[in-house]
Protein backbone atom coordinates (compact mmCIF):
# COMPACT_ATOMS: atom_id res chain seq x y z
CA UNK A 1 16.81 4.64 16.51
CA UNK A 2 15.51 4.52 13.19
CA UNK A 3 12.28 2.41 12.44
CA UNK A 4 10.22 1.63 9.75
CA UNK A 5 8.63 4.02 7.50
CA UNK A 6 5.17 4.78 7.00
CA UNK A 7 3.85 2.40 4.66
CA UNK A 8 2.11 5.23 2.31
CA UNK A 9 4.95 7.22 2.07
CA UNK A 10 7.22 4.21 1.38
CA UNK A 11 4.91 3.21 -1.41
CA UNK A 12 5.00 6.60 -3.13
CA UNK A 13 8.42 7.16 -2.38
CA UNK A 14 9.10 3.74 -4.09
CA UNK A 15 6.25 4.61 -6.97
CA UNK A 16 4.24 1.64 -6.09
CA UNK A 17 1.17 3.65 -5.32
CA UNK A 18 0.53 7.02 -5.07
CA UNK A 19 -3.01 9.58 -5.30
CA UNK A 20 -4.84 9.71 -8.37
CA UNK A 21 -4.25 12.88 -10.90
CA UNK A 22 -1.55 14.10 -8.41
CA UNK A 23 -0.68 16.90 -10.90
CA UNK A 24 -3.97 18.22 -10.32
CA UNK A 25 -4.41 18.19 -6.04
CA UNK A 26 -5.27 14.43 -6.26
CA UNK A 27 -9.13 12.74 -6.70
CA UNK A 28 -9.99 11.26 -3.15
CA UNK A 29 -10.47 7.50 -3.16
CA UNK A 30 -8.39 6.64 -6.34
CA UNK A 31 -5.11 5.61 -6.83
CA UNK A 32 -2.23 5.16 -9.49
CA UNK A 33 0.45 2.33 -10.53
CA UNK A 34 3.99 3.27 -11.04
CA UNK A 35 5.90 0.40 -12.90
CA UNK A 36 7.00 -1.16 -9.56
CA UNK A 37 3.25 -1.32 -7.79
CA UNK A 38 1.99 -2.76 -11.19
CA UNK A 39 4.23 -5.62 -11.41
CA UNK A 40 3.62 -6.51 -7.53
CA UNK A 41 -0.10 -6.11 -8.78
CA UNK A 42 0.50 -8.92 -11.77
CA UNK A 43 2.32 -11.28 -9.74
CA UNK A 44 -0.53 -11.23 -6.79
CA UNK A 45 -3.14 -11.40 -9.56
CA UNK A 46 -1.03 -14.66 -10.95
CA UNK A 47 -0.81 -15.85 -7.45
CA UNK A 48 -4.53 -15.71 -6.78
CA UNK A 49 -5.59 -17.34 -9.87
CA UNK A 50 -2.47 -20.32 -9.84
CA UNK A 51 -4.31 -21.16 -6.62
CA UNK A 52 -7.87 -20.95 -6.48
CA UNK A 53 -8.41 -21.94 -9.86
CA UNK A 54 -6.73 -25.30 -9.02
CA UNK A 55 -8.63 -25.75 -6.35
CA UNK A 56 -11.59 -27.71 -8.74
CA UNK A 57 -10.73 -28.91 -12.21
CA UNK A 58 -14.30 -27.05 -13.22
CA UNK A 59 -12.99 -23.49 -11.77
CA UNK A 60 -12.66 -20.91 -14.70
CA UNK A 61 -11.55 -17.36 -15.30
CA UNK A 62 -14.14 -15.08 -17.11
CA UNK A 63 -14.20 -11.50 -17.77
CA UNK A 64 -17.27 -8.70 -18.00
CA UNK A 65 -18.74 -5.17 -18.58
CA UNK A 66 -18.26 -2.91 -15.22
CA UNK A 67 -21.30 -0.97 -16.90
CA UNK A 68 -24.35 -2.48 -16.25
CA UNK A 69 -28.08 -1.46 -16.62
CA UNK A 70 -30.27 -0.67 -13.81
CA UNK A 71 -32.28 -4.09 -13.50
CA UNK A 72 -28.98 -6.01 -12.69
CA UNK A 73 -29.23 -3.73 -9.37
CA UNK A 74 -33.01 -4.44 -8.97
CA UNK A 75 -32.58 -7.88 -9.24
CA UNK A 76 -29.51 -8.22 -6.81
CA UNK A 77 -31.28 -5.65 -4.02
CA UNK A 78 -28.09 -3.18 -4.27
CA UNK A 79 -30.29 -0.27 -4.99
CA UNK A 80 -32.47 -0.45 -1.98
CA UNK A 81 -30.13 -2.10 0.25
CA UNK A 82 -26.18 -0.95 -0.62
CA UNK A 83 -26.58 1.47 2.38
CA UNK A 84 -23.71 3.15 4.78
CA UNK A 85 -24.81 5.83 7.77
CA UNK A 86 -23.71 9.44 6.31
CA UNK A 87 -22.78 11.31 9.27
CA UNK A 88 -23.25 15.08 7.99
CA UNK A 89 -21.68 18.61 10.13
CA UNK A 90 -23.34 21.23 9.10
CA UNK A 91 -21.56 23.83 9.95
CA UNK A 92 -18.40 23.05 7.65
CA UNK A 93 -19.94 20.79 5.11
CA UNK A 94 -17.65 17.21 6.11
CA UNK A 95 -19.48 14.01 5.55
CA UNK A 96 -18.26 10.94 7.46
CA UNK A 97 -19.30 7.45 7.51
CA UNK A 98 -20.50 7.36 11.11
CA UNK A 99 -20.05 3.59 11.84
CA UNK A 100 -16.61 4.05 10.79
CA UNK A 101 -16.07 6.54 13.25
CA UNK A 102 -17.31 4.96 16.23
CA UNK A 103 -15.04 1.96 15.36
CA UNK A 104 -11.69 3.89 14.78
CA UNK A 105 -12.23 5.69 17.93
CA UNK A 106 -13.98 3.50 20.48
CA UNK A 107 -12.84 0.40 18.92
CA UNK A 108 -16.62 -0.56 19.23
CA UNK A 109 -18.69 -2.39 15.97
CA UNK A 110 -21.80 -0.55 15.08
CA UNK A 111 -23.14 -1.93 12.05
CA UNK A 112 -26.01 -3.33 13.07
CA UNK A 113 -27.27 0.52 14.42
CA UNK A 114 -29.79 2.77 13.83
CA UNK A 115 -28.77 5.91 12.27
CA UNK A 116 -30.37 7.22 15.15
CA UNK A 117 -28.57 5.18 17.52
CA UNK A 118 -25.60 5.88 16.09
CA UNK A 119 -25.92 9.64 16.28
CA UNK A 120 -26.68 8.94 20.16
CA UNK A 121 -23.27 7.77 20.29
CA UNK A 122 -21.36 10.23 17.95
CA UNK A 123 -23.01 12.31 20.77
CA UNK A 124 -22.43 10.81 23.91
CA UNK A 125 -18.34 10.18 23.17
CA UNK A 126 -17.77 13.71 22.26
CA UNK A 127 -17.08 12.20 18.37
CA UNK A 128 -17.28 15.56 16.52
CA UNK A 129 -16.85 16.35 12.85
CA UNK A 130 -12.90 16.15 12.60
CA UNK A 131 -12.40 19.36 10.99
CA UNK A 132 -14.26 21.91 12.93
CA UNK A 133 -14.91 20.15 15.96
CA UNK A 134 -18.62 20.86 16.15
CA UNK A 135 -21.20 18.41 16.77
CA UNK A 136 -22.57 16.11 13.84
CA UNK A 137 -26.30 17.40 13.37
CA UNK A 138 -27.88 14.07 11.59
CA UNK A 139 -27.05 10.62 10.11
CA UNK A 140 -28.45 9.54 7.03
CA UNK A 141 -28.84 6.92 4.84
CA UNK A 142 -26.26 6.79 1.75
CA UNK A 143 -26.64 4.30 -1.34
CA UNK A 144 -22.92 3.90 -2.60
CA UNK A 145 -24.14 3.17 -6.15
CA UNK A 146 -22.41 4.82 -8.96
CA UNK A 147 -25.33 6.05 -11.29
CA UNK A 148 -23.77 7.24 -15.03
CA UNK A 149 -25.80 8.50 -18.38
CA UNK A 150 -25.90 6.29 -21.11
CA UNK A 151 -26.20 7.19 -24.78
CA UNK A 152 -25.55 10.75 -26.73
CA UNK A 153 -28.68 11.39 -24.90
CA UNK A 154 -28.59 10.32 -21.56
CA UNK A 155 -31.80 8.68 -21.63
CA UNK A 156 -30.73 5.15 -19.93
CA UNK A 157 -30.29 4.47 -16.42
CA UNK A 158 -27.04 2.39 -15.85
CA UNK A 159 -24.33 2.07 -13.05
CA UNK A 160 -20.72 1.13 -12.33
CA UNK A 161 -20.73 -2.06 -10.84
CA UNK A 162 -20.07 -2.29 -6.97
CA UNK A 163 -18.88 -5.77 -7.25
CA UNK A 164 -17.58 -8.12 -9.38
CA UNK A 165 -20.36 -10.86 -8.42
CA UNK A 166 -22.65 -10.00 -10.97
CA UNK A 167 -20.82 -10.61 -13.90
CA UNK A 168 -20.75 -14.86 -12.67
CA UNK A 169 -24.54 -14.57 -11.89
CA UNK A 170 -24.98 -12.77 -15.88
CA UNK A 171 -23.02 -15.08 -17.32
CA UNK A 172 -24.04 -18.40 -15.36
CA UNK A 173 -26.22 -19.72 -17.81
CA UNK A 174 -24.11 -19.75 -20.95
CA UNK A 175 -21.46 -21.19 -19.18
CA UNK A 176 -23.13 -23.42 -17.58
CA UNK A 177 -23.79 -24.53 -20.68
CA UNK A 178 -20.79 -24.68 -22.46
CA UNK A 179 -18.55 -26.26 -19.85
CA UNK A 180 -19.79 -29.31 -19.54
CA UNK A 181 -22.93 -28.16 -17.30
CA UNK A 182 -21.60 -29.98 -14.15
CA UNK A 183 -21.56 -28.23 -10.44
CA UNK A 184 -19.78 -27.62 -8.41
CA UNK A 185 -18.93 -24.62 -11.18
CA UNK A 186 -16.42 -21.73 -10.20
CA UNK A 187 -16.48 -18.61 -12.03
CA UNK A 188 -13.74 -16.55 -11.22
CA UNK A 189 -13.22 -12.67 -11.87
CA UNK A 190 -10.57 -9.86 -10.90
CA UNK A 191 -11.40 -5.81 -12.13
CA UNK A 192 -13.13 -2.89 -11.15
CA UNK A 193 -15.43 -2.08 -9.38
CA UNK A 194 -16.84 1.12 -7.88
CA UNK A 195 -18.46 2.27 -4.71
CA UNK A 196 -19.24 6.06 -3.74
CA UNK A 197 -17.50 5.80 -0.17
CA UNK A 198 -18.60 8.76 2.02
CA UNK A 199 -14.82 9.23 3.52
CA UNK A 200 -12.08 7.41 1.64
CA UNK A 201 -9.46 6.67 3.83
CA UNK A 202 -6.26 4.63 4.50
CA UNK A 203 -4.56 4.65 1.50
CA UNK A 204 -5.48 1.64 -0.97
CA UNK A 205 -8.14 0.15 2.72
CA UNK A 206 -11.15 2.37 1.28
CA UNK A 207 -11.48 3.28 -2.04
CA UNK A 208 -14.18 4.53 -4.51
CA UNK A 209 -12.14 2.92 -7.66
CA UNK A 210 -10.83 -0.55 -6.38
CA UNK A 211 -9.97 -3.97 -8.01
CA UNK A 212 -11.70 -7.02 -6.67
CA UNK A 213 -10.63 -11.30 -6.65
CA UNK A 214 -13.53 -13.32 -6.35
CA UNK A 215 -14.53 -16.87 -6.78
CA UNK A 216 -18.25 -17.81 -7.10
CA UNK A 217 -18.96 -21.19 -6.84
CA UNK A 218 -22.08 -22.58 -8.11
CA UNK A 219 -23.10 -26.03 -6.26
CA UNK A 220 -26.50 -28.23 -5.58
CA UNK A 221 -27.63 -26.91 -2.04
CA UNK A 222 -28.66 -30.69 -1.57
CA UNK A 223 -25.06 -31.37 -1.44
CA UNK A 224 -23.71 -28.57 1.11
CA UNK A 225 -23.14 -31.22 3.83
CA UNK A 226 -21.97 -34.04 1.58
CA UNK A 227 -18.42 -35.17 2.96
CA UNK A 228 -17.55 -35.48 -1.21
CA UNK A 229 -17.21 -31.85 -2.19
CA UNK A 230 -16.40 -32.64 -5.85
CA UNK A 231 -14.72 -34.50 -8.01
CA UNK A 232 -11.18 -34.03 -6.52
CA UNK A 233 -11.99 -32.35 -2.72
CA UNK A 234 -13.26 -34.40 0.28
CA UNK A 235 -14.47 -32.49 3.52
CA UNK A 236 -12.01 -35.22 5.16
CA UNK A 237 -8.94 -33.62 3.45
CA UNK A 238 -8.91 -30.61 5.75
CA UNK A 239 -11.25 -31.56 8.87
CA UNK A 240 -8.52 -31.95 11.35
CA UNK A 241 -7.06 -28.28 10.16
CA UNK A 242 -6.93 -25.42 12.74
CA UNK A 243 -8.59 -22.68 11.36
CA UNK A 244 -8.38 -18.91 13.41
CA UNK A 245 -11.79 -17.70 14.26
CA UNK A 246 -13.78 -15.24 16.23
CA UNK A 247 -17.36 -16.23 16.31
CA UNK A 248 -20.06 -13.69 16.59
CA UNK A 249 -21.95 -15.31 19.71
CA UNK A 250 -18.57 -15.53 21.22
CA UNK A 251 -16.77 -12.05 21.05
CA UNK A 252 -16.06 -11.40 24.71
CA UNK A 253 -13.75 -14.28 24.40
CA UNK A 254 -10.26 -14.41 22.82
CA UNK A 255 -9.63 -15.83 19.24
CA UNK A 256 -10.32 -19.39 18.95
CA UNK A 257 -8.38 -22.52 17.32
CA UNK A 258 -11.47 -24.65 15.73
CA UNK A 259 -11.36 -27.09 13.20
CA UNK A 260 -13.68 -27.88 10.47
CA UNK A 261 -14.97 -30.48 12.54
CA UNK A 262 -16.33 -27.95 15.22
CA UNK A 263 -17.36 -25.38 12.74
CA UNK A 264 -19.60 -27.71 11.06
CA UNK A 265 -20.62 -28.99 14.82
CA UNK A 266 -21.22 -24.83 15.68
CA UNK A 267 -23.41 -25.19 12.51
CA UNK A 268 -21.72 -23.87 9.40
CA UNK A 269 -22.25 -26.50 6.02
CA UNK A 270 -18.99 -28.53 5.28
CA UNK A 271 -18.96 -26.98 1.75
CA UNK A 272 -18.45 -23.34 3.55
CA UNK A 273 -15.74 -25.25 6.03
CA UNK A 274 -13.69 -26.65 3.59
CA UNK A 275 -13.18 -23.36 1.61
CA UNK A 276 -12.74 -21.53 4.79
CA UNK A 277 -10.02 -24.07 5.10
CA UNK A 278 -8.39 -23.15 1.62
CA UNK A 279 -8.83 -18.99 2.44
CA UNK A 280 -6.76 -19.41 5.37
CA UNK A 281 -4.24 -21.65 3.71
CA UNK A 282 -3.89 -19.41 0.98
CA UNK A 283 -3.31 -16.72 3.48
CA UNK A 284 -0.75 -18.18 5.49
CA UNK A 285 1.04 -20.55 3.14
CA UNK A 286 1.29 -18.96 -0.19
CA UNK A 287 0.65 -14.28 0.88
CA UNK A 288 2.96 -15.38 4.20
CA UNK A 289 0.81 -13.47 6.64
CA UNK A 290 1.94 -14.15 10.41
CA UNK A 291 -0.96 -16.34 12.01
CA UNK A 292 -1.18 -13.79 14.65
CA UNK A 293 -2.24 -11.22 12.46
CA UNK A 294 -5.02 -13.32 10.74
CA UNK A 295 -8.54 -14.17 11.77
CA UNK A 296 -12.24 -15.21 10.44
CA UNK A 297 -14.48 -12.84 11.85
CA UNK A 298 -17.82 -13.58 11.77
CA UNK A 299 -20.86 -11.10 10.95
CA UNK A 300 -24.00 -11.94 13.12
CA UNK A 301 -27.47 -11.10 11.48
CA UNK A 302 -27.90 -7.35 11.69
CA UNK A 303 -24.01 -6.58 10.49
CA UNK A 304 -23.82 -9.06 7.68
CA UNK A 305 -24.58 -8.21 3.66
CA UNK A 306 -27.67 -8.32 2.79
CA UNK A 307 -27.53 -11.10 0.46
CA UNK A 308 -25.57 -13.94 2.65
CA UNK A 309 -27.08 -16.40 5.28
CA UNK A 310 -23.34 -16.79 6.40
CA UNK A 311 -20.49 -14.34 6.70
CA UNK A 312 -17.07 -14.54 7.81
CA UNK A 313 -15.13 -11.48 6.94
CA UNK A 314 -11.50 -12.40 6.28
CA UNK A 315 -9.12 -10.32 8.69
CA UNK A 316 -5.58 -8.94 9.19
CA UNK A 317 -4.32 -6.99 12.02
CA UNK A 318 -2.36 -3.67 10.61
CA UNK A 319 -0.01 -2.34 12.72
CA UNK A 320 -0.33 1.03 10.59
CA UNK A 321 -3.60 1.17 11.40
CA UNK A 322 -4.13 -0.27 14.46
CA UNK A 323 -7.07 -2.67 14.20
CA UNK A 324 -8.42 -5.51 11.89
CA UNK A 325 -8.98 -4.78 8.62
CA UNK A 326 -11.22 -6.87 6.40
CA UNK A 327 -9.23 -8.14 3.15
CA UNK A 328 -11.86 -10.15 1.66
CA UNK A 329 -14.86 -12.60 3.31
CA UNK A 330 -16.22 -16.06 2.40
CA UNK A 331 -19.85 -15.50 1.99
CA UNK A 332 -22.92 -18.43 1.22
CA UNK A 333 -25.11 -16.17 -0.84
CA UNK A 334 -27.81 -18.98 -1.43
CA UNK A 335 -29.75 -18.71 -4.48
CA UNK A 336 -30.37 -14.83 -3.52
CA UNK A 337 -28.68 -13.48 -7.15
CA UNK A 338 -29.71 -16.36 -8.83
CA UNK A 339 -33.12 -16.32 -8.37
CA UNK A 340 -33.56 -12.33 -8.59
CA UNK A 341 -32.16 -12.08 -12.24
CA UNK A 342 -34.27 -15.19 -12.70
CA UNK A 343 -37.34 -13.24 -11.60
CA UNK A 344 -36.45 -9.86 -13.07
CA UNK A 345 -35.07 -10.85 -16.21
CA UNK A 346 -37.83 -13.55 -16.56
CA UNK A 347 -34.70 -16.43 -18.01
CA UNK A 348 -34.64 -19.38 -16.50
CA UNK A 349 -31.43 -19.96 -14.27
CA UNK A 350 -32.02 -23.18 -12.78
CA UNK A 351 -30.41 -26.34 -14.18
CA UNK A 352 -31.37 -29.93 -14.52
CA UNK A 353 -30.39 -32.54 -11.25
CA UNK A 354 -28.72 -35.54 -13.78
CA UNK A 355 -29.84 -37.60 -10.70
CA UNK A 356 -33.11 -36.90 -9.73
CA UNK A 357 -34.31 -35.36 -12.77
CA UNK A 358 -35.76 -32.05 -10.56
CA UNK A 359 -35.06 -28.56 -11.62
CA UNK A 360 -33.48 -26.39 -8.92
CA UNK A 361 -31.63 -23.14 -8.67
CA UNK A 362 -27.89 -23.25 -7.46
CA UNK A 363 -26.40 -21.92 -4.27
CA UNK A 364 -23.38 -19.81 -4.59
CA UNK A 365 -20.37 -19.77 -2.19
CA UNK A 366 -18.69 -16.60 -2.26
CA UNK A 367 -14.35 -16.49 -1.74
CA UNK A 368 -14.27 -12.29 -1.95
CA UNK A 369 -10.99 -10.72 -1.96
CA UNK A 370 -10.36 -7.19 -1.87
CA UNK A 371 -7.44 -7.11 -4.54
CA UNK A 372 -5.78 -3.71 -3.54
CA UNK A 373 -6.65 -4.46 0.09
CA UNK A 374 -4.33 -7.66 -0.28
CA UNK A 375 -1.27 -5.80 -1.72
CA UNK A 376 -1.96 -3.15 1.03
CA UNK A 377 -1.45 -5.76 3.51
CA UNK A 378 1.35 -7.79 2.11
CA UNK A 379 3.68 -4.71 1.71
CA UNK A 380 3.04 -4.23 5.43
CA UNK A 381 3.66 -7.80 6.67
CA UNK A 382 6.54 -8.03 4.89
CA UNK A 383 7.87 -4.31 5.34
CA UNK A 384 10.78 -4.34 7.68
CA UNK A 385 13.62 -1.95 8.98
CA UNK A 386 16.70 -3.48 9.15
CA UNK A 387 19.00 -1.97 11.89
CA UNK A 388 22.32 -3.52 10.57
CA UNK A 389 21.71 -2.54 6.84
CA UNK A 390 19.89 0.77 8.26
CA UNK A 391 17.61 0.18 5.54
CA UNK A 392 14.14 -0.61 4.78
CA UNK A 393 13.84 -4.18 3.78
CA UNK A 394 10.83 -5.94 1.76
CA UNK A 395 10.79 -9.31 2.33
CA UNK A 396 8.14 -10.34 -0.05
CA UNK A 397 7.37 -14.03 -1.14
CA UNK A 398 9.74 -14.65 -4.18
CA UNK A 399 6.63 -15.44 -6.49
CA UNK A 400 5.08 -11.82 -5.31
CA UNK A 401 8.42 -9.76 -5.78
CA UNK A 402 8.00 -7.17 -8.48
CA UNK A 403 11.58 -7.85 -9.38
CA UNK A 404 13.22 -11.08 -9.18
CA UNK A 405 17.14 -10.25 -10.01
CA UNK A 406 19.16 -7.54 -10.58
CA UNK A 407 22.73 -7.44 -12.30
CA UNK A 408 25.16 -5.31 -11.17
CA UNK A 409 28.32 -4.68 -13.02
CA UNK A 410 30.97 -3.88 -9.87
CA UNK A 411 32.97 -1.28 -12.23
CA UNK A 412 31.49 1.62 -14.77
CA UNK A 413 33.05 0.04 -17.30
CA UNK A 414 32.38 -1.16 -20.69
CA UNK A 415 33.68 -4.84 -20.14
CA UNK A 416 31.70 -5.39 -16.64
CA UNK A 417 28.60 -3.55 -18.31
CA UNK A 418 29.12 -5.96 -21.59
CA UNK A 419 28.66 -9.05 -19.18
CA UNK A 420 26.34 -7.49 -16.87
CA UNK A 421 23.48 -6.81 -19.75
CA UNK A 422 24.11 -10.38 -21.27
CA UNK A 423 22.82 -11.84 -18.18
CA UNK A 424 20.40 -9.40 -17.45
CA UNK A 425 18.93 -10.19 -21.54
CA UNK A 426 19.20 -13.94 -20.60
CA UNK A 427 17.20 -13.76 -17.48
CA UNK A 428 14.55 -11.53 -19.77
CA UNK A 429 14.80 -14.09 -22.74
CA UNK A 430 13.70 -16.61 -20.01
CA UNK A 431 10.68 -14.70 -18.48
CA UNK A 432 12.12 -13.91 -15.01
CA UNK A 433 11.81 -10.10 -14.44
CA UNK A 434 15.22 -8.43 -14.07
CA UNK A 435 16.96 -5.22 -14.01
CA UNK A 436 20.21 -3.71 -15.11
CA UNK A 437 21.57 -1.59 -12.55
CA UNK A 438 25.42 0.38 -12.57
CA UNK A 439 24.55 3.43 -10.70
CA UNK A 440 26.41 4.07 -7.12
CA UNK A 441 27.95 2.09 -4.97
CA UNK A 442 27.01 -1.41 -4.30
CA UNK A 443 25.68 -0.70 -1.12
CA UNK A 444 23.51 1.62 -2.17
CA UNK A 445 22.57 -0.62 -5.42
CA UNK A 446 21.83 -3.35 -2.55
CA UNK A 447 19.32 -1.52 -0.72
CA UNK A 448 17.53 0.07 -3.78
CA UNK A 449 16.92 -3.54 -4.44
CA UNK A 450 16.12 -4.93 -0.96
CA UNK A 451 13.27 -1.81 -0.66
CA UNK A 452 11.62 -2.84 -3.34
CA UNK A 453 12.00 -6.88 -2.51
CA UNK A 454 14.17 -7.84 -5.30
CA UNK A 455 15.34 -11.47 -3.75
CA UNK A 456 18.50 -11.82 -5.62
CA UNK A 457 21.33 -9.68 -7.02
CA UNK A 458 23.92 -10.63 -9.06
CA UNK A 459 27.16 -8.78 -9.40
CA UNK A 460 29.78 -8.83 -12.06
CA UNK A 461 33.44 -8.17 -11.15
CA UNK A 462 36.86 -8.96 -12.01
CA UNK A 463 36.82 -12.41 -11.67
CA UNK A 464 33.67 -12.85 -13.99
CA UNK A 465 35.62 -11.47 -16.74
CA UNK A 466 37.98 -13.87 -16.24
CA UNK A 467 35.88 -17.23 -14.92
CA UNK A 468 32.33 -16.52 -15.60
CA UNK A 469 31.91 -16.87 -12.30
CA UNK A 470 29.64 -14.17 -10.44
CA UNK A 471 28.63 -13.30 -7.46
CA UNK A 472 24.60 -13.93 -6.28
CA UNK A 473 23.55 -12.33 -2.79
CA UNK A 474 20.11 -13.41 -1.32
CA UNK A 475 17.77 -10.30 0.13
CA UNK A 476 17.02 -11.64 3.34
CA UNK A 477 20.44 -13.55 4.96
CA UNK A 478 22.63 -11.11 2.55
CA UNK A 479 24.47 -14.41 2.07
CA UNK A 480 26.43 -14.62 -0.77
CA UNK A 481 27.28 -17.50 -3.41
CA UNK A 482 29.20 -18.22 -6.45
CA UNK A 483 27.95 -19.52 -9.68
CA UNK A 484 28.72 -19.96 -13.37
CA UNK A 485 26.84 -17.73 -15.40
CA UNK A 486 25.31 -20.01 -17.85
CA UNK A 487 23.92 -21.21 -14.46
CA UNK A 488 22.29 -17.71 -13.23
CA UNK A 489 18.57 -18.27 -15.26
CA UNK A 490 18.17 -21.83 -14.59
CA UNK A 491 19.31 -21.04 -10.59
CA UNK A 492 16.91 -17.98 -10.46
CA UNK A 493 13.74 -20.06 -11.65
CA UNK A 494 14.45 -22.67 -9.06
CA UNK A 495 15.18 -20.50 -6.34
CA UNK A 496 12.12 -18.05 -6.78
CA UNK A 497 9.90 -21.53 -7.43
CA UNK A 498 11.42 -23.11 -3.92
CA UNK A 499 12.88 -26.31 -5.71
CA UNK A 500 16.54 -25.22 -4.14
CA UNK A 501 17.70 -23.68 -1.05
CA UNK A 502 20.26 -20.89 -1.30
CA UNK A 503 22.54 -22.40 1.00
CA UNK A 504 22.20 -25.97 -0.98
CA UNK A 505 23.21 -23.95 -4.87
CA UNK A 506 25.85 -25.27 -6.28
């Protein structure tokens, strides 16, 4: 029996991802585009931003350097504290990440270790440098920063940025300023960033070149248990939600069902609940990942960042991979960033309370996404094989599919083709992504479409030439209807937007 192909080899087989500078042996930890991976790319990116920037009518996009200068770093502790244990052989020269190991193998969390303790383990489970087999001699401490030279000379230290954080905490004051200096303030960005990971691994999972989504959200800390959460949110919109959780003084027992309610009650701020409300809904709702495959793990004091007093990682089981892997987190990062560019940079980041007429310095709330990570994970969700189409079978969202529609004249011929590229322009002419395909059979036409998640395709055959009537097939049933085809655009938009049901067209 056939089954479903591995997910990397289906993405490069499909040219949605595939190694950086192939031609050349590859460049570990990067990654190209092809034209069908970049489009899945937009549409997530669209996706993210349609629904956390709704979220508050004072949420905003913004966009900045990935070069930054070295007291950014010293000011946000990455330089003494961006750390991963560097497990070294030295007999063949592999590096590992050593907590990594221990988790892939033993299933086992290790974060919190020593590097000492963690060699001690290496040790004790026979967890030996995977090419050579021999022992791993020492652990070490590795900062992931990328340093670069700046200038025809060199002569200034700067670095890629490991996150996009800093560019909200840089730019806080101006535009706190310009727009309309009222908190709660989200500034949102998605790019780069850059992290020197000891062992990339798992395709688009760990990277050293990777795109990241993230909200910061700027609020009054005197406010973090206020039932109003702005202007248009109330903690008593969502407190009866179930929200999926593992919590850190409770791992020996299974995943629990809490509310906002009991989170608050366990002694997490309702600001931090509510959002962890939205994650998950976002999640579930709009990405479509099965509930059983989605959790809040939370970070206890020795394994969380640095910079957060609370830290719930943001999980999804992958089948390919066998465990939970972390897609993003929901992190309060206090006044931490705030108040080190405030002391290194010697500006003055803290705003006027309208209220009580007292300075203070904001808190931030933290929604992190791992942009890559996310498309990783919805192309496996929503990967299946098909055993009656003996085909693989990508049932995307219809707002994530890279393709919405593709026309398909039945015959080679200049008269089906005529019709078939009219439609195909009109679907263009009204922004919904399309494609114009008369090569092979139909069959095979239909699954080249339904790999790549293409929800509808629409066929031209005799009877269009004659009616204008064509045939529309839906990915996932393979039902079929039949429309006009002045109706195909204005049918497409509705379908892919939910306001119709393909069994209800007419």
């Amino acid at each position: 029996m056939a089954q479903k192909e591995n997910l990397s080899a289906f993405m490069k087989r499909k040219g949605f991802v595939y190694a950086g500078s192939e031609i050349y042996g590859g460049l570990a930890g990067t990654w190209e585009f092809g034209h069908i991976g970049k489009l899945l790319k937009n549409h997530l990116e669209k996706t993210w931003k349609d629904f956390f920037l709704t979220l508050d009518d004072n949420f905003y996009e913004i966009e900045g350097s990935i070069i930054m200068p070295k007291p950014v770093f010293e000011a946000s502790g990455h330089l003494d504290n961006f750390d991963d244990p560097l497990a070294e052989c030295f007999k063949c020269g592999t590096t590992e990440r050593a907590d990594k190991i221990i988790e892939e193998k033993l299933n086992r969390r290790e974060e919190s270790a020593t590097n000492e303790e963690l060699l001690k383990i290496l040790h004790d489970n026979n967890l030996n440098c995977p090419k050579c087999k021999s022992p791993f001699e020492k652990v070490t401490t590795f900062n992931m920063m990328f340093p670069i030279t700046y200038g025809p000379k060199g002569g200034q230290t700067v670095y890629l940025r490991p996150e996009t954080a800093q560019t909200p905490y840089l730019n806080f004051k101006t535009q706190h300023e310009l727009l309309r200096k009222k908190l709660p303030l989200g500034l949102a960005v998605i790019g780069k960033a850059f992290r020197n990971e000891i062992s990339p691994k798992h395709s688009l999972i760990r990277c050293r070149e990777f795109e990241q989504a993230e909200l910061q959200i700027f609020f009054n800390p005197k406010n973090i248990n206020n039932e109003k959460i702005s202007d248009i949110a109330n903690f008593s919109d969502i407190k009866n939600e179930k929200l999926t959780v593992m919590l850190q003084r409770q791992r020996d027992n299974p995943l629990r069902q809490m509310s906002p309610n009991e989170l608050v009650e366990y002694g997490l701020p309702k600001f931090y609940a509510y959002y962890m409300t939205r994650v998950q809904e976002y999640i579930l709702d709009i990405l479509k990942i099965p509930k059983d495959k989605f959790r809040f793990y939370e970070l206890n004091d020795k394994e969380k960042a640095f910079y957060n007093k609370n830290h719930f990682d943001i999980e999804v089981f992958s089948d390919e991979i066998n465990d939970w892997i972390e897609i993003g987190g929901v992190h309060y990062r206090t006044d931490h960033d705030l108040g080190g560019h405030e002391s290194v940079s010697k500006t003055r980041l803290s705003v006027l309370d309208e209220e009580t007429k007292e300075r203070f310095t904001p808190h931030v709330l933290e929604l992190s996404f791992g942009h890559w990570r996310n498309l990783y994970t919805v192309l496996e969700q929503h990967l299946h094989y098909d055993e009656k189409r003996n085909n693989n079978v990508l049932k995307l969202p219809k707002k994530l599919a890279p393709i919405k529609a593709s026309v398909f004249p039945l015959m080679n011929k200049p008269e089906f083709q005529e019709l078939a590229r009219l439609i195909h322009k009109d679907l263009v002419e009204n922004d919904i992504i399309s494609t114009f395909d008369r090569s092979g059979s139909i069959g095979k036409r239909y699954a080249r479409a339904d790999e790549i998640g293409t929800p509808y395709c629409i066929t031209v055959d005799h009877d269009s030439l004659e009616t204008g009537i064509v045939t529309v097939r839906d990915r996932d049933s393979t039902d079929q209807i039949k429309i006009h085809k002045d109706k195909i655009s204005e049918t497409i938009r509705n379908l892919i937007n939910d306001k119709i049901e393909f069994s209800k067209v007419e």
